[in-house]
N, C-alpha and C. Protein backbone atom coordinates (compact mmCIF):
# COMPACT_ATOMS: atom_id res chain seq x y z
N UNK A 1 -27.64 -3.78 9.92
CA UNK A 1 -26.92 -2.54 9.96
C UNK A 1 -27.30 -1.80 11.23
N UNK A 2 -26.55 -1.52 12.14
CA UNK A 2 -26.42 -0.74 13.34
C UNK A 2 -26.13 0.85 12.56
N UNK A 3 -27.30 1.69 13.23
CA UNK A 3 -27.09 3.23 12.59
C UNK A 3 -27.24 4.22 14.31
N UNK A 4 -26.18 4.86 14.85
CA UNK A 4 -26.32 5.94 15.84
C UNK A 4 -25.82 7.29 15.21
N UNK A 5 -26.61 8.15 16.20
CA UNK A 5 -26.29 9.65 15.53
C UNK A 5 -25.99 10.50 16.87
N UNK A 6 -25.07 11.17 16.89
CA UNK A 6 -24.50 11.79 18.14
C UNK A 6 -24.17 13.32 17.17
N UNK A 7 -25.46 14.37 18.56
CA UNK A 7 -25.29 15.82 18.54
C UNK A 7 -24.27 16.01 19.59
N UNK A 8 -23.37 17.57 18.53
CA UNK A 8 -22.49 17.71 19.41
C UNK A 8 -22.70 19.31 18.80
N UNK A 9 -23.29 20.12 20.18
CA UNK A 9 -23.08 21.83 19.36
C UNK A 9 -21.61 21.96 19.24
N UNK A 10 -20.74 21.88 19.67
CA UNK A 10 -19.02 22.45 19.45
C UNK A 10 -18.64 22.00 17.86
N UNK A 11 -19.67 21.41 17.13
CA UNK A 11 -19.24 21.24 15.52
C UNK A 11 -19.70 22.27 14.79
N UNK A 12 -18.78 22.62 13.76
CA UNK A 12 -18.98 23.57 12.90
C UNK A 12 -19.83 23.49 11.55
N UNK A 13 -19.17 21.43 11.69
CA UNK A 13 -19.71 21.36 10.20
C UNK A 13 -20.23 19.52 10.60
N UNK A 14 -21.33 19.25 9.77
CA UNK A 14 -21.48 17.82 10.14
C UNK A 14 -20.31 17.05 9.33
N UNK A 15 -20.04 16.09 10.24
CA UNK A 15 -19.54 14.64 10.13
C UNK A 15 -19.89 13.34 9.83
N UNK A 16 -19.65 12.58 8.82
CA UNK A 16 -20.32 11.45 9.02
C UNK A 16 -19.08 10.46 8.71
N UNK A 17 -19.34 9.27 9.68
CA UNK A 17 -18.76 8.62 9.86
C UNK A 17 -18.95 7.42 9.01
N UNK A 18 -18.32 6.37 8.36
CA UNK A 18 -19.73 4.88 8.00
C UNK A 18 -18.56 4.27 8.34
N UNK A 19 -18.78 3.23 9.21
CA UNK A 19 -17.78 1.93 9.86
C UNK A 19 -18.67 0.71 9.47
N UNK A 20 -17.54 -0.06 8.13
CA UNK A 20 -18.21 -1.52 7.77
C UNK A 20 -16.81 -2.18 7.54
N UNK A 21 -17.36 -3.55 7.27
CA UNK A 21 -16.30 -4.73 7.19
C UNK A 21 -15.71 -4.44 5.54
N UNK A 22 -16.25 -4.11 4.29
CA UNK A 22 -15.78 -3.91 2.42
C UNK A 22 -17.09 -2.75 2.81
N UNK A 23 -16.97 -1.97 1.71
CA UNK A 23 -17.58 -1.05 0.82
C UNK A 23 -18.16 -1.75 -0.53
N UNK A 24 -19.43 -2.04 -0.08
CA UNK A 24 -20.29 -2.94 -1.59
C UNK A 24 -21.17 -1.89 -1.82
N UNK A 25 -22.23 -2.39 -2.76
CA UNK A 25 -23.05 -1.75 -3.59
C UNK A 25 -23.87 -0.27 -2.94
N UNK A 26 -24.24 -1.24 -1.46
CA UNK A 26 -24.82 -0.33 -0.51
C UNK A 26 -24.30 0.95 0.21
N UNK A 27 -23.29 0.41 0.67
CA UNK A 27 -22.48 1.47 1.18
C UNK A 27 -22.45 2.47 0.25
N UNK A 28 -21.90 2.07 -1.17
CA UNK A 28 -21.61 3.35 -1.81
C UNK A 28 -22.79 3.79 -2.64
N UNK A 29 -24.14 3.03 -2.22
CA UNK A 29 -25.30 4.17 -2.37
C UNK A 29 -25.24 5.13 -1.63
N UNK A 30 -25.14 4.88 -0.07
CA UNK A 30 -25.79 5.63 0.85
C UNK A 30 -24.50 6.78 0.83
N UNK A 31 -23.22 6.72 0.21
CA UNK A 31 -22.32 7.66 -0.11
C UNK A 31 -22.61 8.63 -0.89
N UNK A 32 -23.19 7.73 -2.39
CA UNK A 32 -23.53 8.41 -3.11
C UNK A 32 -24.53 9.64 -2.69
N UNK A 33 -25.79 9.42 -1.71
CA UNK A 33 -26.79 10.04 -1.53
C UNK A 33 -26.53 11.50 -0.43
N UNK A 34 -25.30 10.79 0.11
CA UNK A 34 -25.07 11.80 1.09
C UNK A 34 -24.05 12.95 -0.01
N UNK A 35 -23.04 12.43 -0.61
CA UNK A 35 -22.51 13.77 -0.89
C UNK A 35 -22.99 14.13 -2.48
N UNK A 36 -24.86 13.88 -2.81
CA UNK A 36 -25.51 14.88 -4.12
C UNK A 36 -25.61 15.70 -3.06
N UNK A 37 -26.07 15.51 -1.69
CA UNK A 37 -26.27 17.05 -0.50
C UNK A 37 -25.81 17.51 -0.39
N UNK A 38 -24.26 17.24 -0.63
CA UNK A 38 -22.98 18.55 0.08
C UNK A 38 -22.99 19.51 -1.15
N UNK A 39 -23.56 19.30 -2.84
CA UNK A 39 -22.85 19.80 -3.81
C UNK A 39 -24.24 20.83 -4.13
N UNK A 40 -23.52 22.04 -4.90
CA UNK A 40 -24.53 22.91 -5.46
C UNK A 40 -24.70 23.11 -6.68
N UNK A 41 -25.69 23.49 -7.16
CA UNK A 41 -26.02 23.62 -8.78
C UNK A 41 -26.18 25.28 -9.31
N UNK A 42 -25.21 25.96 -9.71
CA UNK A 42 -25.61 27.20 -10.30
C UNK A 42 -26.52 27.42 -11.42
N UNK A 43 -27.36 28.16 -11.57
CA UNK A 43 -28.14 28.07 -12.51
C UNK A 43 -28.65 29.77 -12.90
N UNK A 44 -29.35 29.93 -14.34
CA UNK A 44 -30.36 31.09 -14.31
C UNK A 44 -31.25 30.54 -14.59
N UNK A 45 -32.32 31.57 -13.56
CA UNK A 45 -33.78 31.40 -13.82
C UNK A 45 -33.91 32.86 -13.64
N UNK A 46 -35.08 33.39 -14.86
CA UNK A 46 -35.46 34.46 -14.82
C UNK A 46 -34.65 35.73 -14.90
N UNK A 47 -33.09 35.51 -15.70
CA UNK A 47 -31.95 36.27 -15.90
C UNK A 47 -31.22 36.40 -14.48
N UNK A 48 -31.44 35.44 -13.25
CA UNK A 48 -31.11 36.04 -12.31
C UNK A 48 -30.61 34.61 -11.78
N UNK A 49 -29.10 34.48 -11.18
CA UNK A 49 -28.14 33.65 -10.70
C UNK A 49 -28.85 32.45 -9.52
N UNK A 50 -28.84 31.62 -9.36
CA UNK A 50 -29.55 30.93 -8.76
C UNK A 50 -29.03 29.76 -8.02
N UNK A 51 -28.56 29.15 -6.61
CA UNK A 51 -27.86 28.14 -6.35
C UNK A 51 -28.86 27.32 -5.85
N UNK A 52 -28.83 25.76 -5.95
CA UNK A 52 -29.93 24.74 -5.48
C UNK A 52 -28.84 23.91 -5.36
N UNK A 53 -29.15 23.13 -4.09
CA UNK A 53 -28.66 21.94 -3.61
C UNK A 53 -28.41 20.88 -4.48
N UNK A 54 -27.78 19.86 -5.33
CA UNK A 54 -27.92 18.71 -6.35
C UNK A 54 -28.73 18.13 -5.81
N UNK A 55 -29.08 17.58 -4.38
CA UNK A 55 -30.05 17.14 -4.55
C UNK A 55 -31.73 17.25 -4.98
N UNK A 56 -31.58 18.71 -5.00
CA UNK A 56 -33.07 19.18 -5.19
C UNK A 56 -33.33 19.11 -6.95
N UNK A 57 -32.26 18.99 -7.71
CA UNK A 57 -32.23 18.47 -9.47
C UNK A 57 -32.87 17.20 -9.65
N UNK A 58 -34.05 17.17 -10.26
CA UNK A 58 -34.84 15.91 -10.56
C UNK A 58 -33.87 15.44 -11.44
N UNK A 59 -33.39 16.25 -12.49
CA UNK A 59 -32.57 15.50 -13.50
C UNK A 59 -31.95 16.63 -14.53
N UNK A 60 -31.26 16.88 -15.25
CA UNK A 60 -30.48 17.90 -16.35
C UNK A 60 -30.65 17.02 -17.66
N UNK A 61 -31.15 18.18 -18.71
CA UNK A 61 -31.56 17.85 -20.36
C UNK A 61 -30.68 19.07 -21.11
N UNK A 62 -30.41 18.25 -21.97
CA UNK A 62 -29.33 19.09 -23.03
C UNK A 62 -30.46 19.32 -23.96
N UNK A 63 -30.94 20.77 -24.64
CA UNK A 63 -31.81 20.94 -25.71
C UNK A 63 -31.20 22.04 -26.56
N UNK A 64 -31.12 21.78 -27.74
CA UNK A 64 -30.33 22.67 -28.21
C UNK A 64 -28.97 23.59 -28.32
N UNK A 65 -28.17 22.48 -27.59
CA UNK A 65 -26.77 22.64 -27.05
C UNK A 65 -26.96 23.84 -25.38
N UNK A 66 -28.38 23.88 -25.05
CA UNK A 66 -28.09 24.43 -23.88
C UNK A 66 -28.64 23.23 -22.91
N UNK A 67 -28.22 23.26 -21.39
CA UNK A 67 -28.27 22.71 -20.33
C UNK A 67 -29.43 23.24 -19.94
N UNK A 68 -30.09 22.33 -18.77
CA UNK A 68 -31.16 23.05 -18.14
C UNK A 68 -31.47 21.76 -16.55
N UNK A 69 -31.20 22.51 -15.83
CA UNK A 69 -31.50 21.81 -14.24
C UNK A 69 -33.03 21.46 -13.99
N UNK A 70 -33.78 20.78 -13.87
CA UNK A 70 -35.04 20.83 -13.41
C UNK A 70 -35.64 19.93 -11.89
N UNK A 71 -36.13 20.73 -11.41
CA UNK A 71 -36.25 20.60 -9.57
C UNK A 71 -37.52 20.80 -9.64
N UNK A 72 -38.04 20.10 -8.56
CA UNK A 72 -39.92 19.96 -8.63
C UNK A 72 -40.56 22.00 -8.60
N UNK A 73 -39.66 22.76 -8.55
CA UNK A 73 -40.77 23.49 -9.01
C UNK A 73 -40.05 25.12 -9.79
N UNK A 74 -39.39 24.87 -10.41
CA UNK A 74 -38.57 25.51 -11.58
C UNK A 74 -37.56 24.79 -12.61
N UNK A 75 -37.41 25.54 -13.71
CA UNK A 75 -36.27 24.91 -14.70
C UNK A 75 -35.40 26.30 -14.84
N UNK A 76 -33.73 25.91 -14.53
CA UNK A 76 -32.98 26.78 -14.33
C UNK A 76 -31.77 26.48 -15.86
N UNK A 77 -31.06 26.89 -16.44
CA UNK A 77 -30.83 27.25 -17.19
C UNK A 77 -28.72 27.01 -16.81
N UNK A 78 -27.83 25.77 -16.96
CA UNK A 78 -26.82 26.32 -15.77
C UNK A 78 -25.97 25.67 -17.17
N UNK A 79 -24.77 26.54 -17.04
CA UNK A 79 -23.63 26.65 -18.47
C UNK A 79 -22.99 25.55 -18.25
N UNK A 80 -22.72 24.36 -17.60
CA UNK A 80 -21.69 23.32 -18.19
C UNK A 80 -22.52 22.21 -19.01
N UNK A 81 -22.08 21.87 -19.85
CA UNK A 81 -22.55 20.21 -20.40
C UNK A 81 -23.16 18.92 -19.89
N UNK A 82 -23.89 18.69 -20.18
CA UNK A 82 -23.92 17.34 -19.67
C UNK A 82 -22.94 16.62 -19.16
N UNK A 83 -22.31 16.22 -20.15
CA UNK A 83 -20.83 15.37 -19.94
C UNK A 83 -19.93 16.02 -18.80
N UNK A 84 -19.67 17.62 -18.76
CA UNK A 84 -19.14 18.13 -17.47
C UNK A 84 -20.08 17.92 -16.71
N UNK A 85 -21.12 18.08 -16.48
CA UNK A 85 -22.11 17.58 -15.30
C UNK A 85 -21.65 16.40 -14.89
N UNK A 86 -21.78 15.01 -15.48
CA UNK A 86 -21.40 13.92 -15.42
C UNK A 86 -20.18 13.72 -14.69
N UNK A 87 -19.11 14.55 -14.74
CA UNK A 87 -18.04 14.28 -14.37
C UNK A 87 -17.95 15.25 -12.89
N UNK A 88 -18.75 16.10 -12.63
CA UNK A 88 -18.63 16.82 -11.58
C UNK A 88 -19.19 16.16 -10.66
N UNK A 89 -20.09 15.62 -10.87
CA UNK A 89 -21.40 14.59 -10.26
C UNK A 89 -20.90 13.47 -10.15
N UNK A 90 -20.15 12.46 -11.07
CA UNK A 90 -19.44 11.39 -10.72
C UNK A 90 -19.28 10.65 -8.51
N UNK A 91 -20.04 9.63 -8.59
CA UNK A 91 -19.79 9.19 -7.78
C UNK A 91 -21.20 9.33 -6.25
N UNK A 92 -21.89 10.02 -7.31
CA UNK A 92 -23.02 10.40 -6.54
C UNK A 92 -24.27 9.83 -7.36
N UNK A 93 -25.63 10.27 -6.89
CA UNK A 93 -26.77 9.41 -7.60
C UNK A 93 -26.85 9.66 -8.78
N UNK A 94 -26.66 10.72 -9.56
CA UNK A 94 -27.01 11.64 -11.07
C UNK A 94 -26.19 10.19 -11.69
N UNK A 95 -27.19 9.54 -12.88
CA UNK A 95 -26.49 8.81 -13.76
C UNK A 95 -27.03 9.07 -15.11
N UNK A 96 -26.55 8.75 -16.31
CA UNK A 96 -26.86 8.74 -17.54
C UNK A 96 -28.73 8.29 -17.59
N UNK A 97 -29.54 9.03 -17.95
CA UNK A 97 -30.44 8.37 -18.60
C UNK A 97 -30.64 8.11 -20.00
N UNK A 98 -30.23 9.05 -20.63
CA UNK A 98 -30.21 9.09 -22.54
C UNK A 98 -28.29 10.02 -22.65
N UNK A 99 -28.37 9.97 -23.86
CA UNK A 99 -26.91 10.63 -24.55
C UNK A 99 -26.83 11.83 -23.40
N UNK A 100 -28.17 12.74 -23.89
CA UNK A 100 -28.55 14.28 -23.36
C UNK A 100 -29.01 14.65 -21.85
N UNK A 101 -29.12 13.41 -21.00
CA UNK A 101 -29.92 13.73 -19.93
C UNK A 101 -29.34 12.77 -18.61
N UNK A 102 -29.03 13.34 -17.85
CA UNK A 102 -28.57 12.64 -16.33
C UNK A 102 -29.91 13.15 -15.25
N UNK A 103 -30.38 11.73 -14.62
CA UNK A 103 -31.27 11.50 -14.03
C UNK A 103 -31.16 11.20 -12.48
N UNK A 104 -31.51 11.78 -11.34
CA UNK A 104 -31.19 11.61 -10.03
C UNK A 104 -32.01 10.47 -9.48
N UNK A 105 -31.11 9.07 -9.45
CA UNK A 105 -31.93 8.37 -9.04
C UNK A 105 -32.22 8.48 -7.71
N UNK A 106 -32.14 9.32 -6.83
CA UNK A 106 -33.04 9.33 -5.24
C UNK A 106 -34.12 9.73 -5.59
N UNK A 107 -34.47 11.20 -6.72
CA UNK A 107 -35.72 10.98 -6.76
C UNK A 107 -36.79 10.16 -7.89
N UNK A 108 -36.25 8.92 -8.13
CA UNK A 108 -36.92 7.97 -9.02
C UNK A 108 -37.78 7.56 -7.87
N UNK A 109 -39.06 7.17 -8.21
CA UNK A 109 -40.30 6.25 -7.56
C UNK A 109 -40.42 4.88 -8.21
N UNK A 110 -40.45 5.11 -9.35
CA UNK A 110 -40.55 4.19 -10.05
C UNK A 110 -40.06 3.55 -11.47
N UNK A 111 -40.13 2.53 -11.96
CA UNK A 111 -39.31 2.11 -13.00
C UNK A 111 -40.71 1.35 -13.85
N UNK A 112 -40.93 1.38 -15.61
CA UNK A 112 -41.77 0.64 -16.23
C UNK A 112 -41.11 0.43 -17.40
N UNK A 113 -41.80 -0.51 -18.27
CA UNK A 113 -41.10 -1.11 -19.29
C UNK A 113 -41.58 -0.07 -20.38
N UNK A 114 -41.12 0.35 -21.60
CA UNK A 114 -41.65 1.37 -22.26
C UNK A 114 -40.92 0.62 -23.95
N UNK A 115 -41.60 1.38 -24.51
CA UNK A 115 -41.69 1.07 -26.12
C UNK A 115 -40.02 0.59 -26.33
N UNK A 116 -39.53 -0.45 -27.27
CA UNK A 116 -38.51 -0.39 -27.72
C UNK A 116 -37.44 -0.65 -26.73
N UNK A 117 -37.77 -1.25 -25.56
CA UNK A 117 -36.82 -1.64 -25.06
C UNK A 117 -36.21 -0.74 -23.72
N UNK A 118 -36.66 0.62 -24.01
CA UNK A 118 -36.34 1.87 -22.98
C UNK A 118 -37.36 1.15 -21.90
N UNK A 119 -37.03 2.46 -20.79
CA UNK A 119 -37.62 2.37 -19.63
C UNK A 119 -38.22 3.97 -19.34
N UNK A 120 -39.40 4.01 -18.72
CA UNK A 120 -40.20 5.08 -18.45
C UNK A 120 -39.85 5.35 -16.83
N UNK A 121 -38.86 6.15 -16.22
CA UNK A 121 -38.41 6.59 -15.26
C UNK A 121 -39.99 7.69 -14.27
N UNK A 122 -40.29 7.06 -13.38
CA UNK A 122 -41.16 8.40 -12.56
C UNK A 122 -40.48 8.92 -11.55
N UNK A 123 -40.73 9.93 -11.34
CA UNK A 123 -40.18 10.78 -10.28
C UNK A 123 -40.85 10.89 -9.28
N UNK A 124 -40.35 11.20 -8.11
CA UNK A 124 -40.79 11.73 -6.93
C UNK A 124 -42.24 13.14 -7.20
N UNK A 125 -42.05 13.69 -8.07
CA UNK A 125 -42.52 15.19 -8.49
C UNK A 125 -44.14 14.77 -9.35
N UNK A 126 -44.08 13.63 -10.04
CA UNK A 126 -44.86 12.72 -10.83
C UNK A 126 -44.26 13.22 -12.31
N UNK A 127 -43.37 13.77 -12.81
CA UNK A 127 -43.04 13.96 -13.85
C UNK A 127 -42.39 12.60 -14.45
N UNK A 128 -42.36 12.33 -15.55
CA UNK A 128 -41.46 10.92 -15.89
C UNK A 128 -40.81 11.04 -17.03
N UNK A 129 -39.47 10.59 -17.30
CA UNK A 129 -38.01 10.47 -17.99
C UNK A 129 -38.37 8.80 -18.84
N UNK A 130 -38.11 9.43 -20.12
CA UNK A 130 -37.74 8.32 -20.92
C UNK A 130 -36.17 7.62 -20.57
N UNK A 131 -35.68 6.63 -20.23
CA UNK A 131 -34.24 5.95 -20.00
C UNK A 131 -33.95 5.22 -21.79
N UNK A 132 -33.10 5.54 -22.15
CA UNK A 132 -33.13 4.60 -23.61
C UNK A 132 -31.86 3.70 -23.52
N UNK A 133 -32.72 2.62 -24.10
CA UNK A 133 -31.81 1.21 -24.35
C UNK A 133 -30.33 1.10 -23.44
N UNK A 134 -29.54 2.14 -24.38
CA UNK A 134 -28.26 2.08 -23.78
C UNK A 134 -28.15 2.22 -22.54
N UNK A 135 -29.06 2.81 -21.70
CA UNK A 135 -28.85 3.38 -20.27
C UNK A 135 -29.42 2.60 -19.49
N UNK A 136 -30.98 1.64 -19.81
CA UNK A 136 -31.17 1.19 -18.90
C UNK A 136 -31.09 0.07 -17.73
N UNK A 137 -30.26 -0.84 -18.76
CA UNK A 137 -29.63 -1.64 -17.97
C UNK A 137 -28.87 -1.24 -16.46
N UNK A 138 -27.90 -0.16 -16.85
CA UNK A 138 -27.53 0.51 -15.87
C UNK A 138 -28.02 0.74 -14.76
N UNK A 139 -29.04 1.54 -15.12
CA UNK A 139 -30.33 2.10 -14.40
C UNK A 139 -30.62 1.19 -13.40
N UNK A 140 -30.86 0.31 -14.03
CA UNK A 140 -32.09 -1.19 -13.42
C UNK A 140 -31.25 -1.31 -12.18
N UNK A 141 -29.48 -1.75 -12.60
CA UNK A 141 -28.64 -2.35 -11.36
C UNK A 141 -28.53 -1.43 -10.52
N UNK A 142 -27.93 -0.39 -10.82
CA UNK A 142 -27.92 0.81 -9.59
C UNK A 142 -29.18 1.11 -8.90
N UNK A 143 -30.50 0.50 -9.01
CA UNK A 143 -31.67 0.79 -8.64
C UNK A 143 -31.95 -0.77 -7.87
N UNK A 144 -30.89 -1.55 -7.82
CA UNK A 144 -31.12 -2.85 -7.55
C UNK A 144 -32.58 -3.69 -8.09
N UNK A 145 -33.25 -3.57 -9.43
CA UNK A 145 -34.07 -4.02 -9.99
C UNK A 145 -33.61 -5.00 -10.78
């Protein structure tokens, strides 16, 4: 893979270009990774409105029919669903880890085998995500494991 990067101040907004022969697995990682950056996450923390980059979301947990964003160093509180998460996020790293929880695999470190068949997800942050059964297969391929 040939990668150049050309500054140009007369841009307003970055550009990125990707020139390949098909669009396989790779390509549409490195798609995926680039536009969790373009997107934002509204949230409350502390009764007070809050925007974070998607990429800075370790992962979103549904508890008690509420949502909750969590980023290496707050948990924010943000009104759509999982499942609307899922679908807003579509096409980027955030994938299913359990029913209740979408997991950002850029910041996964690591992957282990865990009770019952699940998988014990670590993070970048050292926090770690249970993956269950149904999800981790998934997991594994999009992680190329």
């Amino acid at each position: 893979m040939k990668l150049s990067i050309q500054t140009d101040e007369d841009l307003t907004e970055t550009e990125v270009l990707i020139r390949c022969v098909e669009v396989d697995e790779h390509i549409a990682a490195i798609v995926a990774t680039l536009r969790i950056h373009d997107r934002r996450i509204v949230g409350k923390h502390d009764g007070t409105s809050v925007m974070v980059p998607a990429g800075d979301v370790l992962y979103f947990e549904s508890v008690d029919r509420h949502t909750f964003a969590y980023t290496a160093g707050s948990v924010l509180e943000v009104t759509f669903s999982i499942s609307d998460l899922a679908q807003r996020l579509e096409g980027s790293a955030f994938v299913y880890a359990a029913k209740g929880c979408l997991i950002n695999l850029c910041r996964v470190t690591s992957l282990r085998p865990y009770v019952g068949g699940r998988l014990l997800a670590l993070l970048d942050n050292g926090e770690e995500v249970v993956v269950s059964r149904r999800y981790a297969k998934d997991i594994k391929q999009c992680l190329g494991v």
